[in-house]
Structure formats: structure tokens, C-alpha cells
N, C-alpha and C. Protein backbone atom coordinates (compact mmCIF):
# COMPACT_ATOMS: atom_id res chain seq x y z
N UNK A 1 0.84 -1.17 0.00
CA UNK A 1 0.00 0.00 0.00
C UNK A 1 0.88 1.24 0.00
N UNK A 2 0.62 2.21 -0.64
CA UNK A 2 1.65 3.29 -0.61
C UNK A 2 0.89 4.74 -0.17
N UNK A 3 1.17 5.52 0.49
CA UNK A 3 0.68 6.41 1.06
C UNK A 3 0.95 7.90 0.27
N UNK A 4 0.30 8.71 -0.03
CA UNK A 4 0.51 9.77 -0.37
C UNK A 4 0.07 11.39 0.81
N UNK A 5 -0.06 10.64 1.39
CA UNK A 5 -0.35 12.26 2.50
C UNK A 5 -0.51 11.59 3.50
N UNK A 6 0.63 12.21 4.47
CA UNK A 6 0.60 12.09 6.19
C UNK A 6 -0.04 12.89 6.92
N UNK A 7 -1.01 12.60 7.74
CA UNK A 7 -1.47 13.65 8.89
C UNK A 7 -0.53 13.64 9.88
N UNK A 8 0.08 14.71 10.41
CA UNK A 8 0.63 14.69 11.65
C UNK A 8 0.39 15.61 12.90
N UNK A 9 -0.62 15.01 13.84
CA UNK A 9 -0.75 16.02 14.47
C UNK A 9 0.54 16.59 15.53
N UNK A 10 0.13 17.80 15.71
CA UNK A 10 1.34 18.02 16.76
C UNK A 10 0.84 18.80 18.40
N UNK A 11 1.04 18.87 19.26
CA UNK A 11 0.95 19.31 20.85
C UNK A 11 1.87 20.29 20.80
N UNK A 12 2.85 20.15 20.08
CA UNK A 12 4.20 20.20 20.42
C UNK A 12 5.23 19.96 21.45
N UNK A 13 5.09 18.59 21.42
CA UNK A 13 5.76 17.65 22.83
C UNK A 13 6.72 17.61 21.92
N UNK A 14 7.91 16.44 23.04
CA UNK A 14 8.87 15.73 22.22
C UNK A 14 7.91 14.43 21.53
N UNK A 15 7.47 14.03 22.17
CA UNK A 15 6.67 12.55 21.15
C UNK A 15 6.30 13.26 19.93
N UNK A 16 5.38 14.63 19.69
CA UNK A 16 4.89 14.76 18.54
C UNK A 16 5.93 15.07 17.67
N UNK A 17 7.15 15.39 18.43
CA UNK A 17 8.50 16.16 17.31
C UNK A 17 8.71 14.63 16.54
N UNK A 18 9.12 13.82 17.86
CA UNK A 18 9.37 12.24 17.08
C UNK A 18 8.60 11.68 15.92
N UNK A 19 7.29 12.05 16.29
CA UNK A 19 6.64 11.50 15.17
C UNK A 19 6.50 12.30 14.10
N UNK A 20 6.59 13.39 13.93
CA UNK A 20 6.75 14.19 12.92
C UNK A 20 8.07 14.15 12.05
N UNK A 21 9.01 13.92 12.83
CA UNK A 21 10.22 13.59 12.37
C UNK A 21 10.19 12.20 11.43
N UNK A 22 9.33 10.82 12.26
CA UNK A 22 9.34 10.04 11.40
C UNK A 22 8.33 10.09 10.14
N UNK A 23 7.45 10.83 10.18
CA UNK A 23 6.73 11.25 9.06
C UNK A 23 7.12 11.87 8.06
N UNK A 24 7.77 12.66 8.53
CA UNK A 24 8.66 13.52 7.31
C UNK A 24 9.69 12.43 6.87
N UNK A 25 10.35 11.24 7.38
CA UNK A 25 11.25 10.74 6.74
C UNK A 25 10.31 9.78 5.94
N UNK A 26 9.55 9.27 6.23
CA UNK A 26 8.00 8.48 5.47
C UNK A 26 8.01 8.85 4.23
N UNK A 27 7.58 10.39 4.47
CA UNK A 27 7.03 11.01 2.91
C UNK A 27 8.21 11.60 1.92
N UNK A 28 9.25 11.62 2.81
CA UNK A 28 10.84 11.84 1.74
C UNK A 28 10.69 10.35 0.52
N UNK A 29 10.43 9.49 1.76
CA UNK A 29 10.96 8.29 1.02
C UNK A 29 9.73 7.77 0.03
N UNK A 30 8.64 8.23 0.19
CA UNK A 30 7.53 8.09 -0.83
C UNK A 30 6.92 9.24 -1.64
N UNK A 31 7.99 10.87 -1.60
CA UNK A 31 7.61 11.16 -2.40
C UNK A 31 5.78 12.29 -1.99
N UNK A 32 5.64 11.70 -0.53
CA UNK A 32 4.55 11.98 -0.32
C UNK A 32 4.03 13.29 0.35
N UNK A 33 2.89 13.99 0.60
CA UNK A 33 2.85 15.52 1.39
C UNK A 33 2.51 15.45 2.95
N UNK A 34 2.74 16.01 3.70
CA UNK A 34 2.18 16.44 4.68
C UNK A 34 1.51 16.97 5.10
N UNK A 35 0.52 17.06 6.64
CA UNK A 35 -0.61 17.28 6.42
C UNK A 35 -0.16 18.07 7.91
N UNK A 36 0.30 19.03 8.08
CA UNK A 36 0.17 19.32 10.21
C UNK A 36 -0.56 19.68 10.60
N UNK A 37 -1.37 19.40 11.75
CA UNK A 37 -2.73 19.71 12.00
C UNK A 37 -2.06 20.02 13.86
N UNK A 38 -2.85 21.14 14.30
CA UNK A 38 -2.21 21.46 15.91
C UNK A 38 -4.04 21.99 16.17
N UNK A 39 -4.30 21.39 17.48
CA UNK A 39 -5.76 21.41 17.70
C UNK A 39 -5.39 22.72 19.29
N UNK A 40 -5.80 23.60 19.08
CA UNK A 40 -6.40 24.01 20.32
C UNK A 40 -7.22 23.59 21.23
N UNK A 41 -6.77 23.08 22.27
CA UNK A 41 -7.85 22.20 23.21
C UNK A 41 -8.77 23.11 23.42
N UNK A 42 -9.75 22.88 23.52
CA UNK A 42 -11.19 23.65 24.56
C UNK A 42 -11.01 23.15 25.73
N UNK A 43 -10.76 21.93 26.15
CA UNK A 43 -11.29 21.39 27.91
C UNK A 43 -9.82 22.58 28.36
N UNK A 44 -9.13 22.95 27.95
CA UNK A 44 -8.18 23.64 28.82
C UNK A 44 -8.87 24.85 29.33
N UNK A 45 -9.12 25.19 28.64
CA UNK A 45 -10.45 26.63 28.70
C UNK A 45 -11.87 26.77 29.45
N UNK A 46 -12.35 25.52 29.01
CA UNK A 46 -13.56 25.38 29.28
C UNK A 46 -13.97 25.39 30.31
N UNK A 47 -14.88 26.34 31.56
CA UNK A 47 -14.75 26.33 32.94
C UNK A 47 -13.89 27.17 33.48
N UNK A 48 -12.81 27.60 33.01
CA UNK A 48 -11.69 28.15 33.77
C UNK A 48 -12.16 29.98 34.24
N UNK A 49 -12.66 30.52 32.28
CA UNK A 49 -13.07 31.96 32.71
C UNK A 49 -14.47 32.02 32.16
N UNK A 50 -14.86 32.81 32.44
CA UNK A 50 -16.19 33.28 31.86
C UNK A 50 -16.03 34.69 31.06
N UNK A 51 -16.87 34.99 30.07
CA UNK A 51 -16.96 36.29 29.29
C UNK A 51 -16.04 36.59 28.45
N UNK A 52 -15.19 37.65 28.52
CA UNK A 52 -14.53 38.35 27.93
C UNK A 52 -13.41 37.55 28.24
N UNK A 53 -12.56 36.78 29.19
CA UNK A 53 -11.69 36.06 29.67
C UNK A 53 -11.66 34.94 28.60
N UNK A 54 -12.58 34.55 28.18
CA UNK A 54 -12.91 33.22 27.77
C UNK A 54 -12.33 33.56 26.20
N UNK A 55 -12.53 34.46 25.61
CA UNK A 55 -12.11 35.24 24.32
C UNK A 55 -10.60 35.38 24.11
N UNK A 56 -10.44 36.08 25.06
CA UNK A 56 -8.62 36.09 25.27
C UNK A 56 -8.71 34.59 25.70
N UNK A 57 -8.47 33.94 26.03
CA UNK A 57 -7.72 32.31 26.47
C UNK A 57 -7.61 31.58 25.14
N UNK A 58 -9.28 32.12 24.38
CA UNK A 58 -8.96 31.09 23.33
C UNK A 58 -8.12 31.51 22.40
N UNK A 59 -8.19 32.73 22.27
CA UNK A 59 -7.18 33.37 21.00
C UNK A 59 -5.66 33.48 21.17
N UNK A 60 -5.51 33.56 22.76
CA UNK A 60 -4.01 32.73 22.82
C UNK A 60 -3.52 31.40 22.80
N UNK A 61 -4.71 30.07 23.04
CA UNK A 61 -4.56 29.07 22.65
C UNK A 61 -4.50 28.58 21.32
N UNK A 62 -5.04 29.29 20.78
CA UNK A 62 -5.17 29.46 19.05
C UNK A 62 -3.46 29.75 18.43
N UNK A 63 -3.68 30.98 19.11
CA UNK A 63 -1.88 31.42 18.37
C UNK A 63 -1.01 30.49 18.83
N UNK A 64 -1.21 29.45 19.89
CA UNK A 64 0.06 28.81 20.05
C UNK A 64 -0.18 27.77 19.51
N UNK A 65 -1.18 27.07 19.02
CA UNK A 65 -1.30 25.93 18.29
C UNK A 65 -0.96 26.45 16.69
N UNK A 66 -1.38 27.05 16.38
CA UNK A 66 -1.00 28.09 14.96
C UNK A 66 0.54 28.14 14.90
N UNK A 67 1.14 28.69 15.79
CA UNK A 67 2.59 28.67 16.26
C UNK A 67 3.40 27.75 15.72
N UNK A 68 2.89 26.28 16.55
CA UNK A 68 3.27 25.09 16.63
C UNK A 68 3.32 24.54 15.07
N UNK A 69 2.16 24.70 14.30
CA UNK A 69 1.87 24.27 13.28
C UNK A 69 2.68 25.01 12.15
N UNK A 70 2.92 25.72 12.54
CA UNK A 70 3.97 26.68 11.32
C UNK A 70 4.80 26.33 11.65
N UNK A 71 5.75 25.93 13.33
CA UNK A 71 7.14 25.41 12.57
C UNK A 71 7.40 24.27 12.13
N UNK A 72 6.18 23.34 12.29
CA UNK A 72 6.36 21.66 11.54
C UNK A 72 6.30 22.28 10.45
N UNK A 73 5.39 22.83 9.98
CA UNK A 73 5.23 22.65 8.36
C UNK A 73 6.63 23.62 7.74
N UNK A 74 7.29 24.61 8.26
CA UNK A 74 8.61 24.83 7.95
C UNK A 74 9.78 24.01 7.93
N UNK A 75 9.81 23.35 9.28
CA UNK A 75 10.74 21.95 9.17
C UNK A 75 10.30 20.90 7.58
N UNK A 76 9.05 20.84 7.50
CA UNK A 76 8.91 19.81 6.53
C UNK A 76 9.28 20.06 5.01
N UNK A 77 8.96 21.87 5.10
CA UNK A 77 9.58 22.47 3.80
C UNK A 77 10.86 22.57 3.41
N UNK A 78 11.58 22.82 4.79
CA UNK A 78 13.25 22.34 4.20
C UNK A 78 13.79 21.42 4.36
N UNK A 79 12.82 20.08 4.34
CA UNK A 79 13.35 18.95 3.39
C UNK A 79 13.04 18.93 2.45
N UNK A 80 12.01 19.72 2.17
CA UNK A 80 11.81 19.64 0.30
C UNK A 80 10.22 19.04 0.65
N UNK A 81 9.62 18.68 1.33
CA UNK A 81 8.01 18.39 1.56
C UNK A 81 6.95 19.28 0.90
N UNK A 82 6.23 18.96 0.82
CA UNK A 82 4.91 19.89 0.69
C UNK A 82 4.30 19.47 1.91
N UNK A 83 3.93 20.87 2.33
CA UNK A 83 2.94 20.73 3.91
C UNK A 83 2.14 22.06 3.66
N UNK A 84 1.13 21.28 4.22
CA UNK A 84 -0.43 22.35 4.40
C UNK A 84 -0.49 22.03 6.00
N UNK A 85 -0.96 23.43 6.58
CA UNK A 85 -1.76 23.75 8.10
C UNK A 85 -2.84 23.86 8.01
N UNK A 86 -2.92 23.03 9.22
CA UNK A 86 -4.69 23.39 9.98
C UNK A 86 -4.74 23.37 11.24
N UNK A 87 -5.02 24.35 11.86
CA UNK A 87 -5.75 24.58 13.35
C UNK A 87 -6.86 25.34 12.92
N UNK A 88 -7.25 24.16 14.25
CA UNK A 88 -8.76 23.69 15.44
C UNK A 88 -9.08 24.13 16.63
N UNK A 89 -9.93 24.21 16.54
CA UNK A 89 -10.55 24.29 18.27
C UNK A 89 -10.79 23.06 18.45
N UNK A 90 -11.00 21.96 19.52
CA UNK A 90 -11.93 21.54 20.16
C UNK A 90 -11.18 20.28 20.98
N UNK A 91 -11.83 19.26 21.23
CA UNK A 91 -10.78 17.95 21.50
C UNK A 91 -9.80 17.22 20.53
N UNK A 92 -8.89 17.89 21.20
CA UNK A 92 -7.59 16.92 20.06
C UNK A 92 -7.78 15.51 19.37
N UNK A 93 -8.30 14.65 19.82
CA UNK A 93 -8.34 13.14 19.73
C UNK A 93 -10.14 13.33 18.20
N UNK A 94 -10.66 14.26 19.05
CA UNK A 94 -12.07 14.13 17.92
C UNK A 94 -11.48 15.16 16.34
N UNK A 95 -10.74 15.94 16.51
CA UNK A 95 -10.51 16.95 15.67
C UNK A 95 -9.68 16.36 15.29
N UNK A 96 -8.87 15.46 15.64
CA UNK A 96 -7.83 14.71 14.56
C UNK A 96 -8.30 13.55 13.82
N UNK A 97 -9.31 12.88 14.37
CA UNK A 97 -10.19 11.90 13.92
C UNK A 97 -10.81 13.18 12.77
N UNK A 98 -11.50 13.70 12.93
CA UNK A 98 -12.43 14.62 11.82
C UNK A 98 -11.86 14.98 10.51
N UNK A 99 -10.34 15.37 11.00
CA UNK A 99 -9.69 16.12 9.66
C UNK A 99 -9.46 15.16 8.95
N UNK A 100 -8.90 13.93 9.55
CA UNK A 100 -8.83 12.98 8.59
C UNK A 100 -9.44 11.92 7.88
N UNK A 101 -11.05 12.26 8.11
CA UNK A 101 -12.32 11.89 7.57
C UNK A 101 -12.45 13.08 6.35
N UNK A 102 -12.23 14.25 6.53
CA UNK A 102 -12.94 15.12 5.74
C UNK A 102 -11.93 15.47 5.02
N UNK A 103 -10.42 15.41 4.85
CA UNK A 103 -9.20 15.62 3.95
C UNK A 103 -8.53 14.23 3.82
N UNK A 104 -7.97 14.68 2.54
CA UNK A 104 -7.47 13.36 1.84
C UNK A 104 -6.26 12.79 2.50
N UNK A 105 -6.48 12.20 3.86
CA UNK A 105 -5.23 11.84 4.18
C UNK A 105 -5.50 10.17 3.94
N UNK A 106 -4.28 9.62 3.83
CA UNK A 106 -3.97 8.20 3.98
C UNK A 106 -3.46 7.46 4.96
N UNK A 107 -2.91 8.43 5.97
CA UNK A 107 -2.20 7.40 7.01
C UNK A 107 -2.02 8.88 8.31
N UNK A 108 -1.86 8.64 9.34
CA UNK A 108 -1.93 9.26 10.63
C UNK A 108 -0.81 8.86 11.22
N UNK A 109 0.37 9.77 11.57
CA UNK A 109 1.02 9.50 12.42
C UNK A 109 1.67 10.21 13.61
N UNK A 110 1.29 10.02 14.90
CA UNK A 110 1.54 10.39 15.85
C UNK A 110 2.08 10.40 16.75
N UNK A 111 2.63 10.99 17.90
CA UNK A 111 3.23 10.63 18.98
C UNK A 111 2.39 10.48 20.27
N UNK A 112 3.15 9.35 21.29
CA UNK A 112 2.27 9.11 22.34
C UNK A 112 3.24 9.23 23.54
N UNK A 113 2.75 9.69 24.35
CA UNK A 113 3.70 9.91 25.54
C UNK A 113 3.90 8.85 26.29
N UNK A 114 3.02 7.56 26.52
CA UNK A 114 3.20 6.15 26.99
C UNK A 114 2.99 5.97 28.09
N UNK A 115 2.02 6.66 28.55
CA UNK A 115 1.20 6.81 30.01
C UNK A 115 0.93 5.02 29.94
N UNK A 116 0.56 4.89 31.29
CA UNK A 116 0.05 3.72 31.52
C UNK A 116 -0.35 3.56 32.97
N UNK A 117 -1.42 2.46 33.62
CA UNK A 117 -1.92 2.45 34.54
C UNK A 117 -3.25 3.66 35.05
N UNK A 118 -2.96 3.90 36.22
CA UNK A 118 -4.22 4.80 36.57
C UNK A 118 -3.80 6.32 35.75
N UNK A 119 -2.62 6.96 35.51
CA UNK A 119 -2.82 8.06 34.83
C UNK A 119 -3.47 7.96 33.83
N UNK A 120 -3.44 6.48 33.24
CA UNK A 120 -3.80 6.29 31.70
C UNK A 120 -5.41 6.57 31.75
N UNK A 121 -5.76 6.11 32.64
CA UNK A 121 -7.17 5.62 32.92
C UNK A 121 -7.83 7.13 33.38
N UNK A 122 -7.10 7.41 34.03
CA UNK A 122 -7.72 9.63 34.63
C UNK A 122 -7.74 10.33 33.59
N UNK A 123 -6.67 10.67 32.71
CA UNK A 123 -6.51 11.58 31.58
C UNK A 123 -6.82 11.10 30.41
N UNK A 124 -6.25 9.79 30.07
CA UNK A 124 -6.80 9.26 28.48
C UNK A 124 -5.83 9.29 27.78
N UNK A 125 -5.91 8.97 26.89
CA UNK A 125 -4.78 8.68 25.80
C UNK A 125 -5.60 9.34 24.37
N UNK A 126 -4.57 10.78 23.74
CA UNK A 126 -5.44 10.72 22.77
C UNK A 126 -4.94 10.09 21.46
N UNK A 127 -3.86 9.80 21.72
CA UNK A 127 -3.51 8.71 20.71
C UNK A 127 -4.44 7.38 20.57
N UNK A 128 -4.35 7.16 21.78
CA UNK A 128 -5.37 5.71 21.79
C UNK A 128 -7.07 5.88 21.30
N UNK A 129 -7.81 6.97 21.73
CA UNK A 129 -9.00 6.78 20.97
C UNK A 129 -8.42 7.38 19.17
N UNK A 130 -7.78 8.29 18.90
CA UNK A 130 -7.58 7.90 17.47
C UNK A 130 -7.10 6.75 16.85
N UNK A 131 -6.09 5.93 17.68
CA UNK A 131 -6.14 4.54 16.77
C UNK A 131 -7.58 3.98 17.00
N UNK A 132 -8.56 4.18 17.94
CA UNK A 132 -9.57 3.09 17.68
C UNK A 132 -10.65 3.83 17.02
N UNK A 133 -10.93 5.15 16.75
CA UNK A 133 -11.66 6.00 15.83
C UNK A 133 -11.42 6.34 14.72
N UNK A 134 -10.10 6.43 14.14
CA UNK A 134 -9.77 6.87 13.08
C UNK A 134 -9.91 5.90 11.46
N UNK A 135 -10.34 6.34 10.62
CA UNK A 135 -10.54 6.14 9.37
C UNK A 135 -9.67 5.61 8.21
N UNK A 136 -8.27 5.83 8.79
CA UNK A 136 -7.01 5.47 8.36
C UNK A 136 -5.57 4.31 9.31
N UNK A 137 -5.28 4.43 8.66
CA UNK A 137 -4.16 3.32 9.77
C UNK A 137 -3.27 4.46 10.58
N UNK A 138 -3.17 4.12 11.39
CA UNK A 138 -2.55 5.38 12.22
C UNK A 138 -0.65 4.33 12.66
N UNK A 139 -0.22 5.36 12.82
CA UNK A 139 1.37 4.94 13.26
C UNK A 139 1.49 5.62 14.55
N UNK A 140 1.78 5.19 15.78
CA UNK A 140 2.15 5.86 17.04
C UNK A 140 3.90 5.55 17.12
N UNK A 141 4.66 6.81 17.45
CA UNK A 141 6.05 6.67 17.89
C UNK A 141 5.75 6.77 19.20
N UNK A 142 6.43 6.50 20.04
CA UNK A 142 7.03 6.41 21.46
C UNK A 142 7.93 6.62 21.55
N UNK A 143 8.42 7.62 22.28
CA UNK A 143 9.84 7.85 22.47
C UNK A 143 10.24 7.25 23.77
N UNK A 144 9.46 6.86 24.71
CA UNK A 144 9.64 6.08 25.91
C UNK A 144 10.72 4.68 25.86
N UNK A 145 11.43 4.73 26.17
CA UNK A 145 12.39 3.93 26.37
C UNK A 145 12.94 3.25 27.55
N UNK A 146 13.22 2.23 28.27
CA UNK A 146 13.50 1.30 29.31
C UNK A 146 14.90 1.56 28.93
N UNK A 147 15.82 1.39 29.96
CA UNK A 147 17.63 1.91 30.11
C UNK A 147 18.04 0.35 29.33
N UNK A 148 18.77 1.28 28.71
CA UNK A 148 19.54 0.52 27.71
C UNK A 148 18.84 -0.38 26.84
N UNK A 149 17.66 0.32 26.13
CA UNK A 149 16.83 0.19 24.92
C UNK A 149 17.40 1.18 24.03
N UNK A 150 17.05 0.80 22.15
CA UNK A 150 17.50 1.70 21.66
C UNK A 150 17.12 3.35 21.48
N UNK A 151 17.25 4.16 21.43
CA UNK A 151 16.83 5.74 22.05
C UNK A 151 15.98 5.76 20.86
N UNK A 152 16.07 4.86 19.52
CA UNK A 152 15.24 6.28 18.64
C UNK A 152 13.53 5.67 18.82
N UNK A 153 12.86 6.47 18.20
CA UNK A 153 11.59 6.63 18.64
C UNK A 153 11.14 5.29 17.78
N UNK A 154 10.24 4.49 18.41
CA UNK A 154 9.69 3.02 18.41
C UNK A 154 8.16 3.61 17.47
N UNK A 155 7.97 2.86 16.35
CA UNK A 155 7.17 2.97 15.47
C UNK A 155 6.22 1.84 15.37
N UNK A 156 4.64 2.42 15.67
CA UNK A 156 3.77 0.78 16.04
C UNK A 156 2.56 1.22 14.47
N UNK A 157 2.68 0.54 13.93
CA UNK A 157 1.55 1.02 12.63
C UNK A 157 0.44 -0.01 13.11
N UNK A 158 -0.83 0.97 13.24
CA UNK A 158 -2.05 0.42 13.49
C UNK A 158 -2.99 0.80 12.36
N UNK A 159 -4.12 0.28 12.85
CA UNK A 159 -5.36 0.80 11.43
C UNK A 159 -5.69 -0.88 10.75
């Protein structure tokens, strides 16, 4: 199967750098475009202010996901990529599921921070409901590593 457009969302963690990094080496090697997508959370917001507060929070959450998304898609341009942006409002995990229902992507690849146990279970994984929502085969890197495992970021292709 050969892929022609990567979604990559980004947080801008180190996991999402990892996986963006391996995406961009993906689409070098196929030739293929990129897709960076950086979601402005709402639950960060949501509750916190009321009114006029609520206006400013989002429009600085906005610019920093906007932020984020312009320097992937610059990194991806000087390898020679084609990359298109998109920022979102809403839940990361549903808005990354969405874009890649409603744009032509082929494959999803992301980073996961590798929570496990009860944090996993309090906060969620939004990697994990996009591998089990998403429309495409999704790839999770992990950069999580056990001492004296190899450091580079661990690539699991799901879908």
C-alpha cells in the first residue's frame, strides 16, 4: 500500500516532534505531502473563565497551536516536503479523527507519551481513541524507552 499524504498532528511535545520527524522521513521516502494539523484544546479553557476572559484564552490558545503548526510545516519544507496547516478548536483526539475523515489523508502519524496504569485511565490517551476512531491506519512513535533500549523513537503502525 503506498501512502501519499501524512497527517501529523502536533501538541508540540517531544513525542509529537518524534513522530513528525518520522513522518517527514516516510514522505521523503515516498515522495509523499504532509498534512500538520495542531488542535487548540477547549477542555483547557472550558470552565476556567467566563466572558470576555474566555475570548482572550482562546485566542491565545489558538496562536500557540497556529505557532506550533507553522514550525512543523517549515521543518517539513526544508526537506523539500509539501505541507499544508490546519488549526482547530476543540478535542484533540475528535478533531484529529475529523480532519482525517474530511481531507485526503492516507495514514496518521503520531506521537504518544506512553502513560500507563491509573494516569492512563484519569486523563486518556489521545492517541489511543484515534487509533480506535480513526478512518485510516494510524502509526504511534514512542519515544519512551527502558535503560539501555535503543533511544530512537519506536514505530507501532495500526489501522
Amino acid at each position: 500500500m503506498s501512502f501519499e499524504t501524512y497527517l501529523v498532528p502536533t501538541d508540540g511535545s517531544d513525542p509529537a516532534e518524534a513522530a513528525a520527524e518520522r513522518a517527514f522521513d516516510l514522505a521523503a521516502q515516498c515522495n509523499a505531502s504532509i498534512h500538520v494539523l495542531s488542535v487548540a484544546d477547549d477542555s483547557v479553557w472550558a470552565g476556567i473563565a467566563q466572558g470576555d476572559d474566555t475570548a482572550e484564552i482562546r485566542e491565545r490558545l489558538h496562536e500557540r497551536a497556529s505557532n506550533r503548526a507553522l514550525t512543523l510545516r517549515k521543518d517539513a519544507q526544508d526537506r523539500g516536503l509539501d505541507a499544508i496547516v490546519a488549526v482547530r478548536t476543540g478535542t484533540p483526539a475528535d478533531e484529529i479523527v475529523e480532519y482525517a475523515s474530511t481531507e485526503p489523508i492516507d495514514a496518521i502519524v503520531m506521537g504518544t507519551a506512553g502513560r500507563g496504569g491509573l494516569r492512563r485511565a484519569i486523563v486518556g490517551s489521545v492517541a489511543d481513541k484515534v487509533v480506535r476512531t480513526a478512518p485510516v491506519p494510524v502509526m504511534t512513535v514512542n519515544t519512551t524507552t527502558a535503560e539501555g533500549d535503543d533511544p530512537r523513537p519506536l514505530a507501532t503502525p495500526t489501522g
